[in-house]
Protein backbone atom coordinates (compact mmCIF):
# COMPACT_ATOMS: atom_id res chain seq x y z
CA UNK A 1 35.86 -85.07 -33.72
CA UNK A 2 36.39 -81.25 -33.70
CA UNK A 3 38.11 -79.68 -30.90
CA UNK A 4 38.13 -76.32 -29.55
CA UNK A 5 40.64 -73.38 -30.08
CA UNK A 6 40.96 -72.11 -26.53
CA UNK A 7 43.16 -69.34 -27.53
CA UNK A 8 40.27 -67.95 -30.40
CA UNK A 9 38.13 -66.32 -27.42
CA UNK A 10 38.30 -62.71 -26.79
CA UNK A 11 37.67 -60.16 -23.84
CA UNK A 12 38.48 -56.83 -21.98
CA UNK A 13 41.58 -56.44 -21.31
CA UNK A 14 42.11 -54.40 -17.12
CA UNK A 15 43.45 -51.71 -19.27
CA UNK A 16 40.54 -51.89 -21.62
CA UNK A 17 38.00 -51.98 -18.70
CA UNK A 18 39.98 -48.96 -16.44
CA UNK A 19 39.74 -46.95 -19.39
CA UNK A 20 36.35 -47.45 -19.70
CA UNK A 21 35.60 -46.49 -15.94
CA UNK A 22 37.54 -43.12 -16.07
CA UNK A 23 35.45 -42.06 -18.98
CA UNK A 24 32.18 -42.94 -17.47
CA UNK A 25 33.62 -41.06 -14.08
CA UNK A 26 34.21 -38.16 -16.68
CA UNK A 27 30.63 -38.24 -18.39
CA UNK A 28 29.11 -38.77 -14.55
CA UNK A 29 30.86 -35.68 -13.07
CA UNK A 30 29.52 -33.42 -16.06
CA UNK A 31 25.99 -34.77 -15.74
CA UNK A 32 26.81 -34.19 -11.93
CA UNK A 33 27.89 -30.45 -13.14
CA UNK A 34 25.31 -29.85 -15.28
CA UNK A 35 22.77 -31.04 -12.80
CA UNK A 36 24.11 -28.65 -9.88
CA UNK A 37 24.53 -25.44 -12.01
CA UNK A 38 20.95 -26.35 -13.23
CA UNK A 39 19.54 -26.76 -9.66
CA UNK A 40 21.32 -23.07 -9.05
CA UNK A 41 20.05 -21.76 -12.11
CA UNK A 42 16.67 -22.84 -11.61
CA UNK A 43 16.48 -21.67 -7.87
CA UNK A 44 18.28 -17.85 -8.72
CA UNK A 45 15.22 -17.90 -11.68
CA UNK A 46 12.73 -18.97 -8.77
CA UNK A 47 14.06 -15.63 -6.51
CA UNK A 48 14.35 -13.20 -8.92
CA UNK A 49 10.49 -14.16 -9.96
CA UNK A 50 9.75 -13.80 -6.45
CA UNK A 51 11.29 -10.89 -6.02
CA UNK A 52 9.13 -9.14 -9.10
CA UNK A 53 5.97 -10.41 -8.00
CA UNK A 54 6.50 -9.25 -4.83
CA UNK A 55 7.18 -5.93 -6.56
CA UNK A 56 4.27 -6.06 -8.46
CA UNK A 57 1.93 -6.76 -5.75
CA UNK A 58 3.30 -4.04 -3.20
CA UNK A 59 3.16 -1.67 -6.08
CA UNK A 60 -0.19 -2.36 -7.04
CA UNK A 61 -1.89 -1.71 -3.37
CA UNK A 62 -0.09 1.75 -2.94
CA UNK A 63 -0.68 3.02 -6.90
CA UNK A 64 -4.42 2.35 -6.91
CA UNK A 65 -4.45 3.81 -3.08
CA UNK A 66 -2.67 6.99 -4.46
CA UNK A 67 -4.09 7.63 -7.45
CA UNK A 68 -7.51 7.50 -5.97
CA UNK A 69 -6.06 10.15 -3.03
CA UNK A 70 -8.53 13.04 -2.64
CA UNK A 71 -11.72 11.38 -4.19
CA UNK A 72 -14.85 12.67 -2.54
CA UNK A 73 -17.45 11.71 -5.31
CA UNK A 74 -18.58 14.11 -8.02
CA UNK A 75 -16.36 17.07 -7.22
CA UNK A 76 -12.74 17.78 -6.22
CA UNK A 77 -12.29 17.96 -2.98
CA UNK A 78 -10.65 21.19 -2.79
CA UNK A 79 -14.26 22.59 -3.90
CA UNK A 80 -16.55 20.71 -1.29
CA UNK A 81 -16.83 22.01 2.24
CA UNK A 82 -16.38 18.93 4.24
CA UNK A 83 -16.82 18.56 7.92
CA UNK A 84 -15.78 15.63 10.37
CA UNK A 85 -18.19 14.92 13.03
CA UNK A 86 -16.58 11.08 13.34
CA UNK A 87 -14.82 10.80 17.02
CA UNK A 88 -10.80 9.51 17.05
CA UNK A 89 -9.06 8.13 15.51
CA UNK A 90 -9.90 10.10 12.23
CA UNK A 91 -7.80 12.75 11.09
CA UNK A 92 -9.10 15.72 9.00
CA UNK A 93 -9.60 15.66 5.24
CA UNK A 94 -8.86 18.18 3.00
CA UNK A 95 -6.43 19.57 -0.09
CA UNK A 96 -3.54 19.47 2.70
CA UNK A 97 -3.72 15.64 3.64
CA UNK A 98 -5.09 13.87 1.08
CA UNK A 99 -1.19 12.79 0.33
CA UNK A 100 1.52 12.98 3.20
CA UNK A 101 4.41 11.09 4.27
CA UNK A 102 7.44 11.10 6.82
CA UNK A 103 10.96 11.67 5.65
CA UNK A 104 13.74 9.49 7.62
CA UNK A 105 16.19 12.22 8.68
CA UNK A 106 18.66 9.63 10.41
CA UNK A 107 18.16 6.28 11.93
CA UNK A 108 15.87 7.44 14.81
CA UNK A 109 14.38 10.81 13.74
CA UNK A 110 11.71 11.57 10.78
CA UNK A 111 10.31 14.67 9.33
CA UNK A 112 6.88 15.33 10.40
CA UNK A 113 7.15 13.17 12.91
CA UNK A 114 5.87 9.82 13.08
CA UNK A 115 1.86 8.93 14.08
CA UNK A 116 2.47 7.66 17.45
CA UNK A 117 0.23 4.42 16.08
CA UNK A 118 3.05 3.21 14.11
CA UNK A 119 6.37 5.03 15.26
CA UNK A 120 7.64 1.89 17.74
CA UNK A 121 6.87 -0.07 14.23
CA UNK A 122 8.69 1.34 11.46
CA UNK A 123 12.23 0.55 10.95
CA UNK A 124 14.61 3.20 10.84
CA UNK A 125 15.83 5.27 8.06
CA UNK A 126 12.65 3.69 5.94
CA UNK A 127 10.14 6.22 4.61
CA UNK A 128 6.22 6.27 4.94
CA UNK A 129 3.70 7.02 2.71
CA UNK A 130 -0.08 8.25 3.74
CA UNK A 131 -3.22 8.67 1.72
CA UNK A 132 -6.53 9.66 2.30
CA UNK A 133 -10.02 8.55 0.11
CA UNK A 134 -13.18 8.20 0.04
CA UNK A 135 -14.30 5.28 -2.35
CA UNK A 136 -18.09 4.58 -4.40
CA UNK A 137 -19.65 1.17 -3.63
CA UNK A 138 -23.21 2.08 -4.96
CA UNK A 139 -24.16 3.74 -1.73
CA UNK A 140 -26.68 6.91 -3.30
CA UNK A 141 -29.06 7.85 -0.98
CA UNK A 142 -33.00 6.45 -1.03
CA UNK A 143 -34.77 7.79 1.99
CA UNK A 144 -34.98 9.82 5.08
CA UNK A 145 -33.70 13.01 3.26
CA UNK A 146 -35.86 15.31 5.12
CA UNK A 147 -33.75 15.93 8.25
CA UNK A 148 -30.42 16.64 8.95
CA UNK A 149 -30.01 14.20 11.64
CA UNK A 150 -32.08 10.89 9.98
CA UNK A 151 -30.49 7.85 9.63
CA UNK A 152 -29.21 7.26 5.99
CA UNK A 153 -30.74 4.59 4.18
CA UNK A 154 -29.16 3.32 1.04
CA UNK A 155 -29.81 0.11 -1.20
CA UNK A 156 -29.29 -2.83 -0.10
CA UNK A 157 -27.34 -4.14 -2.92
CA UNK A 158 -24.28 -2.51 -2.45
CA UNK A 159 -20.87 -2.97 -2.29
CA UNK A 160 -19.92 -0.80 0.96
CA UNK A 161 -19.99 -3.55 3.15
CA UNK A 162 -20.70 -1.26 6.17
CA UNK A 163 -20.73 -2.37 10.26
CA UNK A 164 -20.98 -0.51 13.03
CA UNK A 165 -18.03 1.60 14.01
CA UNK A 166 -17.06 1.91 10.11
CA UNK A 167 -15.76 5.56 9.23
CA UNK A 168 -17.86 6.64 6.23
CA UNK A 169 -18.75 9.92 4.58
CA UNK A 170 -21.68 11.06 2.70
CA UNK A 171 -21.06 13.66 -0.06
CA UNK A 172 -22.68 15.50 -2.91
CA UNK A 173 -21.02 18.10 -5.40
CA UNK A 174 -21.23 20.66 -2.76
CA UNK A 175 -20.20 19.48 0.86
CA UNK A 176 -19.27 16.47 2.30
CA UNK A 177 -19.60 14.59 6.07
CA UNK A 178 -17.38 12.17 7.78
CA UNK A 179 -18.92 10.02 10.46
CA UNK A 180 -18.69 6.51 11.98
CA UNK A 181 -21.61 4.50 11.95
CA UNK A 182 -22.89 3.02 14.98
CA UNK A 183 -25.23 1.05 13.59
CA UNK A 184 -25.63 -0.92 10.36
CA UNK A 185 -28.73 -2.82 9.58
CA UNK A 186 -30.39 -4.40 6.42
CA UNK A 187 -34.06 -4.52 4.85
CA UNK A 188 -34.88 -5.95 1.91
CA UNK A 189 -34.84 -3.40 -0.25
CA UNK A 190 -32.15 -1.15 1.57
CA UNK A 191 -29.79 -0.63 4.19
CA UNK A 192 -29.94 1.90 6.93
CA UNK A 193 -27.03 3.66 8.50
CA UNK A 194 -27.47 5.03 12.28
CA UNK A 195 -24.73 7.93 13.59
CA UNK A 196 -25.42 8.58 16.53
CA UNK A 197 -23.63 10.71 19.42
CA UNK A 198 -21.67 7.47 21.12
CA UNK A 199 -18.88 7.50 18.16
CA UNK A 200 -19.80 11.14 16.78
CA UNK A 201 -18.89 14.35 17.94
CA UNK A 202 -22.49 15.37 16.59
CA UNK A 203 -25.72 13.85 15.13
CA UNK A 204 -26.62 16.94 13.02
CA UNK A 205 -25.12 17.22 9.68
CA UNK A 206 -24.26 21.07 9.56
CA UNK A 207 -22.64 22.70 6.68
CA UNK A 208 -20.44 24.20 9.47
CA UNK A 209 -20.14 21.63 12.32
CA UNK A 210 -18.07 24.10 14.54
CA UNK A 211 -19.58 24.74 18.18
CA UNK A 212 -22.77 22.75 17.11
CA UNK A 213 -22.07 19.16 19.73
CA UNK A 214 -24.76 17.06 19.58
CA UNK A 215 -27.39 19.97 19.07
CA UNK A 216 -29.36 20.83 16.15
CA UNK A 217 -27.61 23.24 13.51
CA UNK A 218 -29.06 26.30 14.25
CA UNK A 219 -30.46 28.44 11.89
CA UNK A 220 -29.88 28.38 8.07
CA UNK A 221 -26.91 25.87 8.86
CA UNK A 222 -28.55 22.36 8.48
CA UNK A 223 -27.15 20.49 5.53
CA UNK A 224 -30.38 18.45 3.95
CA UNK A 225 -28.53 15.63 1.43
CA UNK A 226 -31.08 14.80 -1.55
CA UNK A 227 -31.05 11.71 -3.80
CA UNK A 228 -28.22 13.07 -5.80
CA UNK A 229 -26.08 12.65 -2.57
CA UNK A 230 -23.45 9.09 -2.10
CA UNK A 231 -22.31 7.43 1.00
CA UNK A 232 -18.91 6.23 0.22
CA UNK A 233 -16.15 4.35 2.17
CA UNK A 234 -13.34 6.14 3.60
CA UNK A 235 -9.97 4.95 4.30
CA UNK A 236 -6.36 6.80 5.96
CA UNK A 237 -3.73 4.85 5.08
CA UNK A 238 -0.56 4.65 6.20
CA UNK A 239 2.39 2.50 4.36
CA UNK A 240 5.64 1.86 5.99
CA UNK A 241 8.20 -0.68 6.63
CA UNK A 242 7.63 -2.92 9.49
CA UNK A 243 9.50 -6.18 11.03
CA UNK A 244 7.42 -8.94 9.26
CA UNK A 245 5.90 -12.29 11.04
CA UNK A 246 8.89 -14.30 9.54
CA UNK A 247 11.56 -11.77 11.11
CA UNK A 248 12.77 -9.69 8.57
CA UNK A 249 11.19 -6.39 6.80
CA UNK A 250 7.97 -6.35 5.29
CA UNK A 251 6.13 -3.79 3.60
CA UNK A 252 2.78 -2.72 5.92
CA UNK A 253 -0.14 -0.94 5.65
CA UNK A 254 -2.00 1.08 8.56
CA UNK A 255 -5.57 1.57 8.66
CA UNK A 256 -6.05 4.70 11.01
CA UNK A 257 -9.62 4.97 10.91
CA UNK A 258 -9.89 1.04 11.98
CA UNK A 259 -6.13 1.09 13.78
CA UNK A 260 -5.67 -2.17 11.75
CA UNK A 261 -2.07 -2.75 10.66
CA UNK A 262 -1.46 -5.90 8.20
CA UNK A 263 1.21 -6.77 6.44
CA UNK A 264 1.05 -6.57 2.71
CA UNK A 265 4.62 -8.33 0.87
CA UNK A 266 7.67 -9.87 2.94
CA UNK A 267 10.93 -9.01 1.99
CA UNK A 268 10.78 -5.19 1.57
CA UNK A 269 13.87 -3.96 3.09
CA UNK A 270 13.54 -0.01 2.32
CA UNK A 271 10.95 2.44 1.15
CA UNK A 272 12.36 6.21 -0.33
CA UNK A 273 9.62 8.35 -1.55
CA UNK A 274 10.09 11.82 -3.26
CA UNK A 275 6.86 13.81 -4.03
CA UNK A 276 6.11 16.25 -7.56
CA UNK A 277 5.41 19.62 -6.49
CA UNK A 278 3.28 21.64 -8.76
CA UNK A 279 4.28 24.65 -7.82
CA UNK A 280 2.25 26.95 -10.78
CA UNK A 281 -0.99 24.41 -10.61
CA UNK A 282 0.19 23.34 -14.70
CA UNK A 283 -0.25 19.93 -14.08
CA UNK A 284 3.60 19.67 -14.74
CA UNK A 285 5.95 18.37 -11.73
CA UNK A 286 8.04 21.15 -11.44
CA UNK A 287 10.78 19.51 -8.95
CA UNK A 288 10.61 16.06 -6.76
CA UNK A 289 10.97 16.85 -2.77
CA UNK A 290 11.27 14.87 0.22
CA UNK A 291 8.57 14.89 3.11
CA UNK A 292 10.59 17.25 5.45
CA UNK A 293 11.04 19.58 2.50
CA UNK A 294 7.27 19.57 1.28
CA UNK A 295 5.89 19.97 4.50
CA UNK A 296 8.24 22.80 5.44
CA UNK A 297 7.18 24.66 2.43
CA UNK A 298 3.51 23.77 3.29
CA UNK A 299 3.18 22.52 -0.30
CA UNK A 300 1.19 19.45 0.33
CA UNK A 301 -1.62 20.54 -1.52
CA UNK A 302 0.87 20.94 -4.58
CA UNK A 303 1.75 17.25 -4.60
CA UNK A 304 0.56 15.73 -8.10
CA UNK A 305 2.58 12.73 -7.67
CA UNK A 306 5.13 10.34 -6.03
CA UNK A 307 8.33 8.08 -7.01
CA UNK A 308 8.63 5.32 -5.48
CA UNK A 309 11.84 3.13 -4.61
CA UNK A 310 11.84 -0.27 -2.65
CA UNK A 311 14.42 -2.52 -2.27
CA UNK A 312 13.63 -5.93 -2.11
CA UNK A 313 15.70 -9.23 -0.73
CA UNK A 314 14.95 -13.11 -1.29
CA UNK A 315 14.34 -14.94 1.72
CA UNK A 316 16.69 -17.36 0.75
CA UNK A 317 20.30 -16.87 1.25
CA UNK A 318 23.35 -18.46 -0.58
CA UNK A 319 22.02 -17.68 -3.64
CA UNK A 320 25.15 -15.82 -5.08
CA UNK A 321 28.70 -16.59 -4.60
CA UNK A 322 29.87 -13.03 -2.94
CA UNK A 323 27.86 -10.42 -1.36
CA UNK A 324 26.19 -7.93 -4.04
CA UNK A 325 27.02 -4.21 -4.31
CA UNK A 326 24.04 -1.69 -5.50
CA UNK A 327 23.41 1.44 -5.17
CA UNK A 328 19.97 2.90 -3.42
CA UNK A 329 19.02 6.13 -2.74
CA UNK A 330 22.28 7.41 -4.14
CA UNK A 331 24.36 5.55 -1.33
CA UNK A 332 26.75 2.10 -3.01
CA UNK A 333 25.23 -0.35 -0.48
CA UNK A 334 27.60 -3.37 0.10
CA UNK A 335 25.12 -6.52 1.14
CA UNK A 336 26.10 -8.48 4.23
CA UNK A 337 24.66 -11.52 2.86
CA UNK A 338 24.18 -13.48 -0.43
CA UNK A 339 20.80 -13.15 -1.15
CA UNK A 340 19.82 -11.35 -3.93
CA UNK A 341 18.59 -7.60 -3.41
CA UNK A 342 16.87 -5.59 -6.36
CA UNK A 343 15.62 -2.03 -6.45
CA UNK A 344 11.73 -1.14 -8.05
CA UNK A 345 11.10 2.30 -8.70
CA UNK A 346 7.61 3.77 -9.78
CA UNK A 347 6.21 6.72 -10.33
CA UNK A 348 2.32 7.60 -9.52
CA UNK A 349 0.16 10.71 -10.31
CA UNK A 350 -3.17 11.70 -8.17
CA UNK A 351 -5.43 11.10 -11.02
CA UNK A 352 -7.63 13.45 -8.51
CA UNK A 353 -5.52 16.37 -9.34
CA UNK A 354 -4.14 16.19 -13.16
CA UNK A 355 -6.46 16.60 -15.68
């Protein structure tokens, strides 16, 4: 008969077993740790992406606007004679305006002074940017190039995607006409464009539209465009800083031959432009201005290119653990919040205007 040693068996001792719990409460709260400061990592890494896409993207819709400023088809456009016949709201074109902007003075005052489309929109002390262009969308001219007043017919495989009202202009390397069409229609071979009198100040195209109304041009004055001639898109747009759909400041862009505002990239607190001023036609910036100071000097037509600065804010908050200090436009700026803000600076040339 064998018996049993009861006092042979082993186990954990409450000592043993306490031990054992305040180590595993040890490895837990470093996972725990690890885990959190990952989470924070991973969401600061999400914003800052954010932030330079965001960047990117408003970047990339004002650079290819301005480097296309002043394009008018085969010539420059301080060489064609171009006349506006198209009624409100389009503003003249010329050396002067392909490029202009609005310098914030103080928090309610900006120098020229605001279009009165967009001045109860932009937010104080924010800048504005405007540019002017005419773009190609495979719009040369096929027929009806006998008169000065025919309708212009172009093929129908193009990219102009033209309807009625549409501000337009047809060009060649000599002069150039703005107009809005009033009518837009589509054959199978092309596409003819009507102008007539109810959204044009004329019907005529006149190498000098002055006087002429709805009349014919007169005598020696009619402008006949040939085959070699391009109907092209036009666009005047206007970028400034707006109060976005989600409440806070957005970057926005103006269409003022359409009156069509959209906004472009949320999260754009502050736009500061300063413009290169050829002053001796080198194609070297000579000295960066503000607005107020260019158009003072009436140096518009000088401009070769821009720098851009926009500072940009997550739209999360409580992403850093004290409010961040930066500096913009030469001021320290203390933020009243702990999102993160970063500042994007560019600089653009009128690829119109340096050779």
């Amino acid at each position: 008969m064998y018996l049993t040693n009861k006092h042979s068996q082993s186990g954990v001792t409450l000592v043993e077993l306490m031990i054992a719990l305040v180590l595993g409460l040890i490895i837990a709260a470093g996972l725990s740790q690890i885990f959190v400061s990952s989470q924070k990592t991973y969401r600061i890494t999400e914003e800052q992406s954010r932030l330079q896409e965001s960047a990117r993207f408003g970047f990339e819709f004002i650079t290819r606007g301005f480097r296309e400023a002043g394009y008018s088809g085969c010539r420059a456009i301080e060489r064609l004679n171009i006349q506006v016949i198209a009624n409100a709201p389009t503003p003249s074109y010329n050396a002067n305006n392909i490029v202009s902007g609005n310098e914030a003075t103080s928090s309610t005052l900006w120098s020229p002074a605001l279009n009165s489309d967009i001045a109860a929109d932009v937010i104080a002390g924010t800048d504005t940017l405007i540019i002017q262009k005419a773009g190609s969308c495979g719009g040369t001219l096929v027929g009806n190039l006998t008169s000065s007043n025919a309708n212009i017919q172009i093929p129908a495989s193009n990219s102009c995607n033209i309807s009625a009202g549409d501000v337009v202009m047809l060009s060649d390397c000599e002069d150039g006409h703005i107009f809005r069409a009033t009518n837009a229609s589509n054959g199978s071979t092309t596409q003819t464009i009507a102008h007539g009198a109810s959204q044009n100040s004329g019907t005529h195209f006149c190498l000098n539209q002055a006087g002429i109304g709805t009349g014919s041009c007169g005598t020696a004055n009619a402008k006949l465009y040939g085959s070699d001639a391009e109907l092209l898109t036009f666009s005047s747009l206007s970028y400034y800083i707006g109060t976005g759909a989600g409440g806070r400041n957005a970057l926005f862009v103006y269409d003022g031959t359409a009156s069509n505002k959209t906004e472009l990239v949320e999260g754009v607190e502050d736009m500061q432009i300063t413009y290169g001023v050829d002053a001796d036609e080198n194609d070297i910036v000579d000295n960066y201005q503000t607005a107020d100071a260019v158009d003072t000097a009436g140096n518009w037509d000088k401009v070769i290119s821009a720098e851009i600065s926009v500072l940009l804010t997550t739209q999360k908050d409580n992403l850093t653990t004290a409010e961040q200090s930066f500096i913009y436009n030469g001021t320290t700026v203390n933020a009243a919040d702990k999102r993160l803000h970063h500042v994007y600076t560019t600089v653009i040339s009128i690829r119109n205007r340096v050779q």
